[in-house]
N, C-alpha and C. Protein backbone atom coordinates (compact mmCIF):
# COMPACT_ATOMS: atom_id res chain seq x y z
N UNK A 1 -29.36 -2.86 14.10
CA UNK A 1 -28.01 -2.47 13.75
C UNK A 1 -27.42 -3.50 12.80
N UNK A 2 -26.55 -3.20 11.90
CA UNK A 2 -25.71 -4.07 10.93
C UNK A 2 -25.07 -4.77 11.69
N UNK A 3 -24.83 -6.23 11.10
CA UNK A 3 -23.89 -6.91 11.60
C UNK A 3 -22.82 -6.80 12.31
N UNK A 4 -22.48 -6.67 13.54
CA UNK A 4 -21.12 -7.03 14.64
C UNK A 4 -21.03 -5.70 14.68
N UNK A 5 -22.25 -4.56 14.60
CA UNK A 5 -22.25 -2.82 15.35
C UNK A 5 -22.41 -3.25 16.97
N UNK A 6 -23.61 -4.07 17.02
CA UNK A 6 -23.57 -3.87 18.80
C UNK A 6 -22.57 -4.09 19.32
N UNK A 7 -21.69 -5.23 18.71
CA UNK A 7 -20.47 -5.76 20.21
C UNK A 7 -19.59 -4.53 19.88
N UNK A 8 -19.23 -3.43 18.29
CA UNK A 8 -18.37 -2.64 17.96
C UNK A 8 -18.87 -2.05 19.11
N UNK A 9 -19.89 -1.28 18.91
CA UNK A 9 -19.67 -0.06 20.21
C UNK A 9 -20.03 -0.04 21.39
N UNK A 10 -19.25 -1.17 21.43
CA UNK A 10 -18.94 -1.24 23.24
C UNK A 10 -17.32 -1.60 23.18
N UNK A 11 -16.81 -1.49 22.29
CA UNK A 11 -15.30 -1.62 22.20
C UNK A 11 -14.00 -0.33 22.09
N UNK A 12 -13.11 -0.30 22.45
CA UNK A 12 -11.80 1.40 22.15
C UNK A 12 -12.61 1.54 21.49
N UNK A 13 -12.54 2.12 20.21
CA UNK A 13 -13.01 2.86 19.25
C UNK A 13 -13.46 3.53 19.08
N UNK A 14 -15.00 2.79 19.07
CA UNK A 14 -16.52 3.48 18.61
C UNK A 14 -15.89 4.41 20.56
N UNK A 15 -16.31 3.56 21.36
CA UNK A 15 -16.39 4.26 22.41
C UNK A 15 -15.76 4.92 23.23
N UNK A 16 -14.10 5.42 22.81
CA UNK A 16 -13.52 6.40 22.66
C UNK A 16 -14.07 7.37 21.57
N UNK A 17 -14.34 7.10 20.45
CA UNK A 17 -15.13 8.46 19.72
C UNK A 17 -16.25 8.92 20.17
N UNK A 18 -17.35 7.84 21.24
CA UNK A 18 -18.13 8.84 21.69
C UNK A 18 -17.93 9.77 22.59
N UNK A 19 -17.18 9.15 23.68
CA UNK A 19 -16.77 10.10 24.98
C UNK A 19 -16.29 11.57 24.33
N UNK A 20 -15.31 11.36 23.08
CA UNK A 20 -14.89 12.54 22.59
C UNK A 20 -15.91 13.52 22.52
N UNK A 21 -17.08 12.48 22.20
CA UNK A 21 -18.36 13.49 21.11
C UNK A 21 -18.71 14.11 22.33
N UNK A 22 -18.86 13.26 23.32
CA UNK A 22 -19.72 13.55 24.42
C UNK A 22 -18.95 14.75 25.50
N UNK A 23 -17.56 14.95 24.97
CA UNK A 23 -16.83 16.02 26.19
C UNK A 23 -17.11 16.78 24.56
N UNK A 24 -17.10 17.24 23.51
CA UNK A 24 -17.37 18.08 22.65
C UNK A 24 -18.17 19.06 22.86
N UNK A 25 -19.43 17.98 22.54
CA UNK A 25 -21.01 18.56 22.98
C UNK A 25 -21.83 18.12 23.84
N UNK A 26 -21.16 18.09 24.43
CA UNK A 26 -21.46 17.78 25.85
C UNK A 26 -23.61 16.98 25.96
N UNK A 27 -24.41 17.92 26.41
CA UNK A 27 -25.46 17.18 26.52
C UNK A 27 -26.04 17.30 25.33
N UNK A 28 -25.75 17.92 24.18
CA UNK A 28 -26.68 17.82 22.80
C UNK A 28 -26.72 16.54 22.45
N UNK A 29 -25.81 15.46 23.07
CA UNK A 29 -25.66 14.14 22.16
C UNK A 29 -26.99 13.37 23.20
N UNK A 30 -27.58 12.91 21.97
CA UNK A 30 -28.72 11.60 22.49
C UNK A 30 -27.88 10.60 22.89
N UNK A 31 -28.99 10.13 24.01
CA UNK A 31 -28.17 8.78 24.80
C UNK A 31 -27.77 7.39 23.89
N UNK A 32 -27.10 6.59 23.70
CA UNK A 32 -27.09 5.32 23.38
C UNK A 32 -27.75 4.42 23.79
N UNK A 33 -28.51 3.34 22.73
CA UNK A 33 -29.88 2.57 23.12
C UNK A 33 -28.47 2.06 24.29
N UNK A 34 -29.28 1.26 25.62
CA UNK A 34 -28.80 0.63 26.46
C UNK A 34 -29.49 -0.77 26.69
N UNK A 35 -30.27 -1.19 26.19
CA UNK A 35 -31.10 -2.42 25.78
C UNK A 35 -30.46 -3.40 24.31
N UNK A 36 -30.82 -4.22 24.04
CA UNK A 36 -29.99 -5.48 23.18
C UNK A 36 -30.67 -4.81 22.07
N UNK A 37 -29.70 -5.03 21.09
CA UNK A 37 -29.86 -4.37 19.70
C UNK A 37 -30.01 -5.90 18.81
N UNK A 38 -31.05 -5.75 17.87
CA UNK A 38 -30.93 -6.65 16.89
C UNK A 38 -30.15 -6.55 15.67
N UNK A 39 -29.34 -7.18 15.79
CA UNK A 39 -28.23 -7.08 14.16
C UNK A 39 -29.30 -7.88 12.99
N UNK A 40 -28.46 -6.94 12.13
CA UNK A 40 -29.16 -7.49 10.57
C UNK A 40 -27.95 -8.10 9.92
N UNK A 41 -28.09 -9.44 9.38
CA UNK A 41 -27.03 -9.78 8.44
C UNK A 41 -26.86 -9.36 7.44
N UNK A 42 -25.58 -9.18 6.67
CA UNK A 42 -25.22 -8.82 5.88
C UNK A 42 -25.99 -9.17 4.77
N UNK A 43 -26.09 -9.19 3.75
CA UNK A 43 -26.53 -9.89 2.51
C UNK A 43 -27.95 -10.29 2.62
N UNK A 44 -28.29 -9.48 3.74
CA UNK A 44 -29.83 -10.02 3.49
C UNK A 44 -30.70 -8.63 3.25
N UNK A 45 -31.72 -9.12 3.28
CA UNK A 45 -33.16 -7.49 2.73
C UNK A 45 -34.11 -7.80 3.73
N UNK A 46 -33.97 -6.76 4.12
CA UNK A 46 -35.17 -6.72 5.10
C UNK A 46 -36.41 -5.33 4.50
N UNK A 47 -37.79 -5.53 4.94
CA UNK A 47 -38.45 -5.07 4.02
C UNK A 47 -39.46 -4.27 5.04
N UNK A 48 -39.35 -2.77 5.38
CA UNK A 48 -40.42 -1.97 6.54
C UNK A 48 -40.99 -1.15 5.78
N UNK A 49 -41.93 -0.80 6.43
CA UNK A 49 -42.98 0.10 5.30
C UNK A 49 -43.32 -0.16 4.12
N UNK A 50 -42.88 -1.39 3.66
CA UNK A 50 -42.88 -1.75 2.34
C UNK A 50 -41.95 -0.97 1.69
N UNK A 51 -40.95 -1.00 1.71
CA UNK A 51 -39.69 -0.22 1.67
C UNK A 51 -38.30 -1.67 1.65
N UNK A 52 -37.57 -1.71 0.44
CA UNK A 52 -36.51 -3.12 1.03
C UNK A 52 -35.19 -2.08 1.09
N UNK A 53 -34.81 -2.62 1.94
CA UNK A 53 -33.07 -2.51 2.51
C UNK A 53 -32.40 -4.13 2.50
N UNK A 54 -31.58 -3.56 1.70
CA UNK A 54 -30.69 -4.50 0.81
C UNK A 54 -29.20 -4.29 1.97
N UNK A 55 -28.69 -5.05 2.95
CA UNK A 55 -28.08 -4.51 3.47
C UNK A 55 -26.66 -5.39 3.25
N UNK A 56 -25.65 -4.50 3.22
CA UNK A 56 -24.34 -4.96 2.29
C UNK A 56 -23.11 -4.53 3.02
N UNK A 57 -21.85 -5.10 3.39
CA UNK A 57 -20.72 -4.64 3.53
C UNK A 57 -20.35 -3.47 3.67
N UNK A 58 -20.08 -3.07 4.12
CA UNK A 58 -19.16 -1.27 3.95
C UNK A 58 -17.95 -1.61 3.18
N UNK A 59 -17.47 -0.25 3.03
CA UNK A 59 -15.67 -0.49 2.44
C UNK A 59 -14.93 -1.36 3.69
N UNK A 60 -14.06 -2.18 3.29
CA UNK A 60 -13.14 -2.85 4.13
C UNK A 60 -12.67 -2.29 4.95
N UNK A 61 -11.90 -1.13 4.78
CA UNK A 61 -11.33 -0.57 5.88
C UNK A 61 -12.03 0.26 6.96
N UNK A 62 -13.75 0.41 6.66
CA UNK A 62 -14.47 0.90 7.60
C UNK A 62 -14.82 0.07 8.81
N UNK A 63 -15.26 0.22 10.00
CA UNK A 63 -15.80 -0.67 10.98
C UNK A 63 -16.83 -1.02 10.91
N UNK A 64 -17.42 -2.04 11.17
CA UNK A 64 -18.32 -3.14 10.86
C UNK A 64 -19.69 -2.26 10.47
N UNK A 65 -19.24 -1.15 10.11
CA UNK A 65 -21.03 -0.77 8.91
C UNK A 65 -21.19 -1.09 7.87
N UNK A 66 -22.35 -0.86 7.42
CA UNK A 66 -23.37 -1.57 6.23
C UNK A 66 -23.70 -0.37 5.22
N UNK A 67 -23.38 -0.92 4.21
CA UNK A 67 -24.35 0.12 3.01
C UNK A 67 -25.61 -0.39 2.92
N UNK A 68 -26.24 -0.05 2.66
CA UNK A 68 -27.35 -0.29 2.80
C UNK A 68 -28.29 0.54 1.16
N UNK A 69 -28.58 -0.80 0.32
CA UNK A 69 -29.86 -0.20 -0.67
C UNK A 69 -31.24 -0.26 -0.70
N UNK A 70 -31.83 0.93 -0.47
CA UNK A 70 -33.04 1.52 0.29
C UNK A 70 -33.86 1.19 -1.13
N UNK A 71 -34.65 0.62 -1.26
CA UNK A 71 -35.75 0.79 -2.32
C UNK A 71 -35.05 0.44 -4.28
N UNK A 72 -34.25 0.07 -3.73
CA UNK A 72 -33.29 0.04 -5.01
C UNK A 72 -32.77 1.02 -6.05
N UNK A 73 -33.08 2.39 -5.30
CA UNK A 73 -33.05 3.85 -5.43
C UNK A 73 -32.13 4.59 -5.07
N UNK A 74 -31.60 4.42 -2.73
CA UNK A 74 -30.62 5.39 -2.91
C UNK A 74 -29.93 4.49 -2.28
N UNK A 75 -28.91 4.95 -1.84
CA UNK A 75 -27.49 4.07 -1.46
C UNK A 75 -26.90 4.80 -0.67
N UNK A 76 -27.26 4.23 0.83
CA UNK A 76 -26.97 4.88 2.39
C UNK A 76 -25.18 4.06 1.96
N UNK A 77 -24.28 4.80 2.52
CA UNK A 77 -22.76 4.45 3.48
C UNK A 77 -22.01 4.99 4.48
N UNK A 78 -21.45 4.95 5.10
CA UNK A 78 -20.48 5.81 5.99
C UNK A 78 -20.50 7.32 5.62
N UNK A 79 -19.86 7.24 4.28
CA UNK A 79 -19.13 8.24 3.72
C UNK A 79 -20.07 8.96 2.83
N UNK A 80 -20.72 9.90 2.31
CA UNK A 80 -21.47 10.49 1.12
C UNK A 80 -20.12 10.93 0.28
N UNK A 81 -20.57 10.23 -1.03
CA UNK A 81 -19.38 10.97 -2.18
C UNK A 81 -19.43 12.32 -2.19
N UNK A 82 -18.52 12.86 -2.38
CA UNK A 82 -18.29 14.54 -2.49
C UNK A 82 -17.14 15.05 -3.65
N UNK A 83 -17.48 15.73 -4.14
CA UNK A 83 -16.51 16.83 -4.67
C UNK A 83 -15.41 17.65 -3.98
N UNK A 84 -14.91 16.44 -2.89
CA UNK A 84 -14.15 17.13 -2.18
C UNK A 84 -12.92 16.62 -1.67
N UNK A 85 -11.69 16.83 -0.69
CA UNK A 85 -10.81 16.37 -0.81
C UNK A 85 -11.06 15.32 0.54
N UNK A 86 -10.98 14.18 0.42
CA UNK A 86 -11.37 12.93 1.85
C UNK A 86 -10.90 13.99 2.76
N UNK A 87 -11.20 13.03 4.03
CA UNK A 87 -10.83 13.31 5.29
C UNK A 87 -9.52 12.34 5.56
N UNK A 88 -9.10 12.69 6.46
CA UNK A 88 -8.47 11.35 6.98
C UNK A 88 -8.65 10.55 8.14
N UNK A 89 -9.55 10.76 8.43
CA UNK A 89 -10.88 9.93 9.14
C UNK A 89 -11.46 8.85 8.14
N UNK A 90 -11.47 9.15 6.88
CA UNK A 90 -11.91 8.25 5.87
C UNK A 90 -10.87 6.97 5.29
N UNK A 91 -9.81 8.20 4.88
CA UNK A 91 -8.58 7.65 4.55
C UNK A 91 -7.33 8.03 5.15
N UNK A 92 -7.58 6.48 6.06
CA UNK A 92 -5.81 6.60 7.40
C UNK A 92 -4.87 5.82 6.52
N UNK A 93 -4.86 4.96 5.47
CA UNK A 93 -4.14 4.19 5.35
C UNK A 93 -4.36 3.99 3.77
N UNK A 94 -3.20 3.34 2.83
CA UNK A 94 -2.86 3.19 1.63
C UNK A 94 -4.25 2.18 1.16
N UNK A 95 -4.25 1.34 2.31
CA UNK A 95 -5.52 0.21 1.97
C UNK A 95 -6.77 0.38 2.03
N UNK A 96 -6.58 1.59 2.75
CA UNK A 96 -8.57 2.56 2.95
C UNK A 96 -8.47 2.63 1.38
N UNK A 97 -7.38 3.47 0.55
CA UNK A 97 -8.42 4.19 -0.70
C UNK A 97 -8.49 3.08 -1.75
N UNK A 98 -7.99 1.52 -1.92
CA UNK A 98 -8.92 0.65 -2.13
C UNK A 98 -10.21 0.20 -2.26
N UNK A 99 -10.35 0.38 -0.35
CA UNK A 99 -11.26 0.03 0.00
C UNK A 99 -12.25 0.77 -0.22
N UNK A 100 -12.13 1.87 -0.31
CA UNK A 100 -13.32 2.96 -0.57
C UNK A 100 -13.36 2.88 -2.22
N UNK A 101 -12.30 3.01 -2.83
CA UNK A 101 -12.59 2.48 -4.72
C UNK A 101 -13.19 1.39 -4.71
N UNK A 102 -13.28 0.28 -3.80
CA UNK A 102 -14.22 -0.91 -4.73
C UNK A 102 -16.01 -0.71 -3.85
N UNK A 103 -15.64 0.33 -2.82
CA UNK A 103 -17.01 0.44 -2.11
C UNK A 103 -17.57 1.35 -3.35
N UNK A 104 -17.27 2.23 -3.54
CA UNK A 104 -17.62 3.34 -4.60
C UNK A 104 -17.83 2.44 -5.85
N UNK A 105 -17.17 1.47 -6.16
CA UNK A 105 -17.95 1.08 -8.05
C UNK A 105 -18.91 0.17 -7.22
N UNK A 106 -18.89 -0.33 -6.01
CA UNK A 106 -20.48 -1.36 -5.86
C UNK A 106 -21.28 -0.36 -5.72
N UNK A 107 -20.98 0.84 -4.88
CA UNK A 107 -22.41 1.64 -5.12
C UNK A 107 -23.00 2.10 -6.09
N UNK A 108 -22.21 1.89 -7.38
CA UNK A 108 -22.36 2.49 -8.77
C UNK A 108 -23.43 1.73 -9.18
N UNK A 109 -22.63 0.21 -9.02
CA UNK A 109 -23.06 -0.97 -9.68
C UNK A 109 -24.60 -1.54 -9.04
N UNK A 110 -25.10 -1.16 -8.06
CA UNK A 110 -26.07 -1.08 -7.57
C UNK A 110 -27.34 -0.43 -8.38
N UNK A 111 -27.02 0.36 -8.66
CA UNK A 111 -28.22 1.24 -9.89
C UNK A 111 -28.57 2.10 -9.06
N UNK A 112 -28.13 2.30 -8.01
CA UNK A 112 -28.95 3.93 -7.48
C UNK A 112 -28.63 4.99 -7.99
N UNK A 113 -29.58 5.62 -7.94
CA UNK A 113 -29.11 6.68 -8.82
C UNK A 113 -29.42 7.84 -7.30
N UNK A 114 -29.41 7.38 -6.02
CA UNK A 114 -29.27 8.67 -5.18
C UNK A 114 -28.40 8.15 -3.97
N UNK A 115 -27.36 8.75 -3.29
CA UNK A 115 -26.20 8.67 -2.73
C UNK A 115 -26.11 9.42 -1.28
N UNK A 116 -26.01 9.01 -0.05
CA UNK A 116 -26.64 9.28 0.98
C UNK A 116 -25.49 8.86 1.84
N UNK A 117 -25.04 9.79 3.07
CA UNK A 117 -24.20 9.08 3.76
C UNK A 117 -24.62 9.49 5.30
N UNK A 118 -23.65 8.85 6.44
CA UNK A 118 -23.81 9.38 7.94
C UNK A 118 -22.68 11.00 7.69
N UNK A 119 -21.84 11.07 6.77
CA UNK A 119 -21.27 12.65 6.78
C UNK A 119 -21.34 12.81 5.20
N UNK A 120 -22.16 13.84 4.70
CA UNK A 120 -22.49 14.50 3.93
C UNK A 120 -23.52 14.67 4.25
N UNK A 121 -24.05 15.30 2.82
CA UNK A 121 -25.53 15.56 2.25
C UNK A 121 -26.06 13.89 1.12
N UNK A 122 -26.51 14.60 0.32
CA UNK A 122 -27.29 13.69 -1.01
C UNK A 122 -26.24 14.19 -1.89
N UNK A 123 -26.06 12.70 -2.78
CA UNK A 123 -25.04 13.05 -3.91
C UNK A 123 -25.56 12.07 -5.19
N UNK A 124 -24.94 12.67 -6.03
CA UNK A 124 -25.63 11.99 -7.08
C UNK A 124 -24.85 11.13 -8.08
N UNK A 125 -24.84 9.57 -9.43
CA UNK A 125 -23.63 9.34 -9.61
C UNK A 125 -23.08 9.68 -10.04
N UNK A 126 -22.68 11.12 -10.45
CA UNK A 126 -21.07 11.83 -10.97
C UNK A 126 -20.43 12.12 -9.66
N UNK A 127 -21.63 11.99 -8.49
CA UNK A 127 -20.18 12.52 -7.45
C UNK A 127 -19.33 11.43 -7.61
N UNK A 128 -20.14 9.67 -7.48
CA UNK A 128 -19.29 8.86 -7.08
C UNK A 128 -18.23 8.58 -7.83
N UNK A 129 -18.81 8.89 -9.62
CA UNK A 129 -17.60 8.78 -11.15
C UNK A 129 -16.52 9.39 -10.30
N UNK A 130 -16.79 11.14 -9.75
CA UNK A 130 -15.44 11.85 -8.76
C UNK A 130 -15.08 11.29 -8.38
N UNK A 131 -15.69 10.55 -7.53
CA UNK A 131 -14.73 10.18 -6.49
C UNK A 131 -14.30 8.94 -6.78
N UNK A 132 -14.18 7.98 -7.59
CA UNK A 132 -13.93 6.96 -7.96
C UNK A 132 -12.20 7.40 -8.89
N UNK A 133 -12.35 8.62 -9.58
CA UNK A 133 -11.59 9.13 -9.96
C UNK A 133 -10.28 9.77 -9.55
N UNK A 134 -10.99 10.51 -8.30
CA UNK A 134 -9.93 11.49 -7.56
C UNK A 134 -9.24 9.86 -6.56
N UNK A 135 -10.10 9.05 -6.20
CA UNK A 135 -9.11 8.07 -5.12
C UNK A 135 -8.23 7.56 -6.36
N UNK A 136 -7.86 7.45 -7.43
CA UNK A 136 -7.44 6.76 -8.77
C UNK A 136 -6.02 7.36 -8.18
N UNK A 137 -6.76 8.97 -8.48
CA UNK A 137 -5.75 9.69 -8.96
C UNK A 137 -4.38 9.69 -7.62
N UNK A 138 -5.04 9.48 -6.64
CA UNK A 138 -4.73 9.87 -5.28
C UNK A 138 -3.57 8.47 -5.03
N UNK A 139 -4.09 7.27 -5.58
CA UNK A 139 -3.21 6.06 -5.20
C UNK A 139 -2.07 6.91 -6.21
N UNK A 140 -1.92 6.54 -7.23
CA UNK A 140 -1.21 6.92 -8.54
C UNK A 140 0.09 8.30 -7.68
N UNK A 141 -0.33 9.16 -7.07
CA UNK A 141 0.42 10.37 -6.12
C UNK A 141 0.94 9.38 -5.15
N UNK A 142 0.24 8.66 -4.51
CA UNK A 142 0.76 8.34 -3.43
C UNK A 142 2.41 7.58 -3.55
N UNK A 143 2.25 7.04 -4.76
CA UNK A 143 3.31 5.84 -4.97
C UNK A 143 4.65 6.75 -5.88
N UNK A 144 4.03 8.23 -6.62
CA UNK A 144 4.47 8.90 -7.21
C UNK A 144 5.58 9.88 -6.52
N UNK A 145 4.99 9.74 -4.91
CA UNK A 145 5.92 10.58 -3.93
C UNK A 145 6.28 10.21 -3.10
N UNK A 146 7.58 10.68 -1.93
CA UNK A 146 7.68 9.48 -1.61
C UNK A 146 7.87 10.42 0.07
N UNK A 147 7.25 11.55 -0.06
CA UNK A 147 6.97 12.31 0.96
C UNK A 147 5.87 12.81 1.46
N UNK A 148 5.25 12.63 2.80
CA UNK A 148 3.82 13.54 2.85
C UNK A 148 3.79 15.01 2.10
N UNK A 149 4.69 15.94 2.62
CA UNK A 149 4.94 16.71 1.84
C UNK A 149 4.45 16.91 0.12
N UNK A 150 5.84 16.30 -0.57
CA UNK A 150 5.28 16.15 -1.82
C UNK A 150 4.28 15.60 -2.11
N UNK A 151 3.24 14.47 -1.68
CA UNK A 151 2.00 14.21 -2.05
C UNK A 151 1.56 15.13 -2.04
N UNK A 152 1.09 15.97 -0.91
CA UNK A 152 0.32 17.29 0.08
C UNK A 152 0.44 18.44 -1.66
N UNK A 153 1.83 18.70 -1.69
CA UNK A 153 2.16 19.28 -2.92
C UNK A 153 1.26 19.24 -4.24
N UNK A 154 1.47 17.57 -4.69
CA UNK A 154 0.78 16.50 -5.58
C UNK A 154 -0.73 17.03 -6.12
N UNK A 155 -1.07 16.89 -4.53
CA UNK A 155 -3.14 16.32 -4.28
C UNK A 155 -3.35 18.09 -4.43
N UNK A 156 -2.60 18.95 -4.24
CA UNK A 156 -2.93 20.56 -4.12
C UNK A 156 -3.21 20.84 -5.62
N UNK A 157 -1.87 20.57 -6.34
CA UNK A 157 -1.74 20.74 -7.89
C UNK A 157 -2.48 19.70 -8.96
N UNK A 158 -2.86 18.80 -8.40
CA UNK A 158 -3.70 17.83 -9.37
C UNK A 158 -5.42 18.39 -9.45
N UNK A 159 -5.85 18.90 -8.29
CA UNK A 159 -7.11 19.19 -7.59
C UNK A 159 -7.19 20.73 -7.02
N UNK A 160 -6.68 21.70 -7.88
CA UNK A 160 -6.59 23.12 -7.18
C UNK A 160 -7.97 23.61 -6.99
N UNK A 161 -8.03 24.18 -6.02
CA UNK A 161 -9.38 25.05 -5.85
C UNK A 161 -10.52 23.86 -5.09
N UNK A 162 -9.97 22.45 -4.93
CA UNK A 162 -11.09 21.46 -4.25
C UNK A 162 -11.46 22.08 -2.91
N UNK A 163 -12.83 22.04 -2.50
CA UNK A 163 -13.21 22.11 -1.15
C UNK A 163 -12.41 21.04 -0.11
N UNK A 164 -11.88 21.65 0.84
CA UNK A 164 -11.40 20.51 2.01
C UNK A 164 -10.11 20.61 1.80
N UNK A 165 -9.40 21.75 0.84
CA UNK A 165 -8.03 21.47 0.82
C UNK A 165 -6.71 21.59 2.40
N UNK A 166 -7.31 22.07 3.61
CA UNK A 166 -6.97 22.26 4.77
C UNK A 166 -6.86 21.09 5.72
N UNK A 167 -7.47 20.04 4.61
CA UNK A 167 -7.11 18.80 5.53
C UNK A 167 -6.20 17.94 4.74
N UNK A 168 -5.90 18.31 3.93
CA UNK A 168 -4.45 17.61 3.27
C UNK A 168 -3.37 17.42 3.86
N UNK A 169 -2.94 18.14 4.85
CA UNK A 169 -1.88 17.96 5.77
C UNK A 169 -1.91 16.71 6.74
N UNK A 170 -3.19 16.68 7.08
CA UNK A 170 -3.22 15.28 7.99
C UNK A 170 -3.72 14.19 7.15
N UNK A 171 -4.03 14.10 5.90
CA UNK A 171 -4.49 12.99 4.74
C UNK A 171 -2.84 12.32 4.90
N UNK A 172 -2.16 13.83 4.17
CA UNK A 172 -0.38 13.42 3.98
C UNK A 172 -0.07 12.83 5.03
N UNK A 173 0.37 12.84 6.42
CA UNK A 173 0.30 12.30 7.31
C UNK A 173 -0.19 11.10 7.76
N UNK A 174 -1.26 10.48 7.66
CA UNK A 174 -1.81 9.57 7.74
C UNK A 174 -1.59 8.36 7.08
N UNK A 175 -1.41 8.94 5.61
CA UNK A 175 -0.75 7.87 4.17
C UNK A 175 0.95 7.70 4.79
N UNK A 176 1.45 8.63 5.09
CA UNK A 176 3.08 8.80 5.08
C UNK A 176 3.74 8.54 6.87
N UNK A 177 3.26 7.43 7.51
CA UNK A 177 3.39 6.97 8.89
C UNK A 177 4.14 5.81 8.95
């Protein structure tokens, strides 16, 4: 596991989101290792199959996960870039879409040219140019309005027709607390 995951999920959080998972779907969820996990430090490469993982920071405002560059090819994170409108699971706060803009130009700046997350699919780098773009655009609204509402308004009319537009209401919300 990445750096300071084991002590995370045994803490609120992680382990309030599993119980959730776990009254969700009840027995589909695999158990959690229950034996000592070895953390990997940050900034280091570790090398299996002859395969290197380059293992790196997450965005700031994520919990103690790792991006991770696989072969110097694709570029594992939390989040897979999308053509779509965040969550707010992604982005709770003014300082997440920072944090996810400077996670997004290191994954650029990395040279992978393939884009991999724990929620998405495979993306490729124009998703991340998107999304490097749409969080631009998204700070720029945020400061532009001074209501969830009118953002909600904003992010509808800047981005019409985006997939995910049904979660804009709790994005607005989340930014506007």
């Amino acid at each position: 596991m990445a750096e300071g995951m084991p002590e995370f999920t045994k803490g609120e959080v992680y382990g309030g989101m599993m119980a959730g998972f776990a009254q969700a779907f009840g027995g589909a969820l695999t158990d959690m290792p229950t034996g000592k996990a070895a953390e990997v430090a940050f900034g280091s490469t570790q090398t299996w199959a002859g395969v290197t993982f380059e293992f790196r920071r997450g965005a700031a405002s994520d919990f103690p996960g790792a991006s991770i560059l696989i072969g110097g090819k694709a570029y594992y994170t939390h989040w897979t870039p999308a053509k779509a409108h965040v969550s707010h699971l992604q982005i709770s706060s003014p300082g997440a879409i920072d944090a996810e803009i400077a996670e997004a130009k290191s994954s650029l700046a990395s040279g992978a040219a393939l884009f991999i997350g724990g929620h998405g699919g495979a993306a490729k780098r124009d998703d991340v140019e998107f999304k490097i773009a749409y969080l631009e655009k998204m700070k720029a609204l945020l400061k532009a309005n001074s209501t969830a509402q009118a953002f909600v308004a904003a992010m509808r009319q800047a981005w019409a027709g985006l997939p995910g537009e049904a979660g804009l209401e709790a994005l607005g919300k989340a930014l506007y607390k």
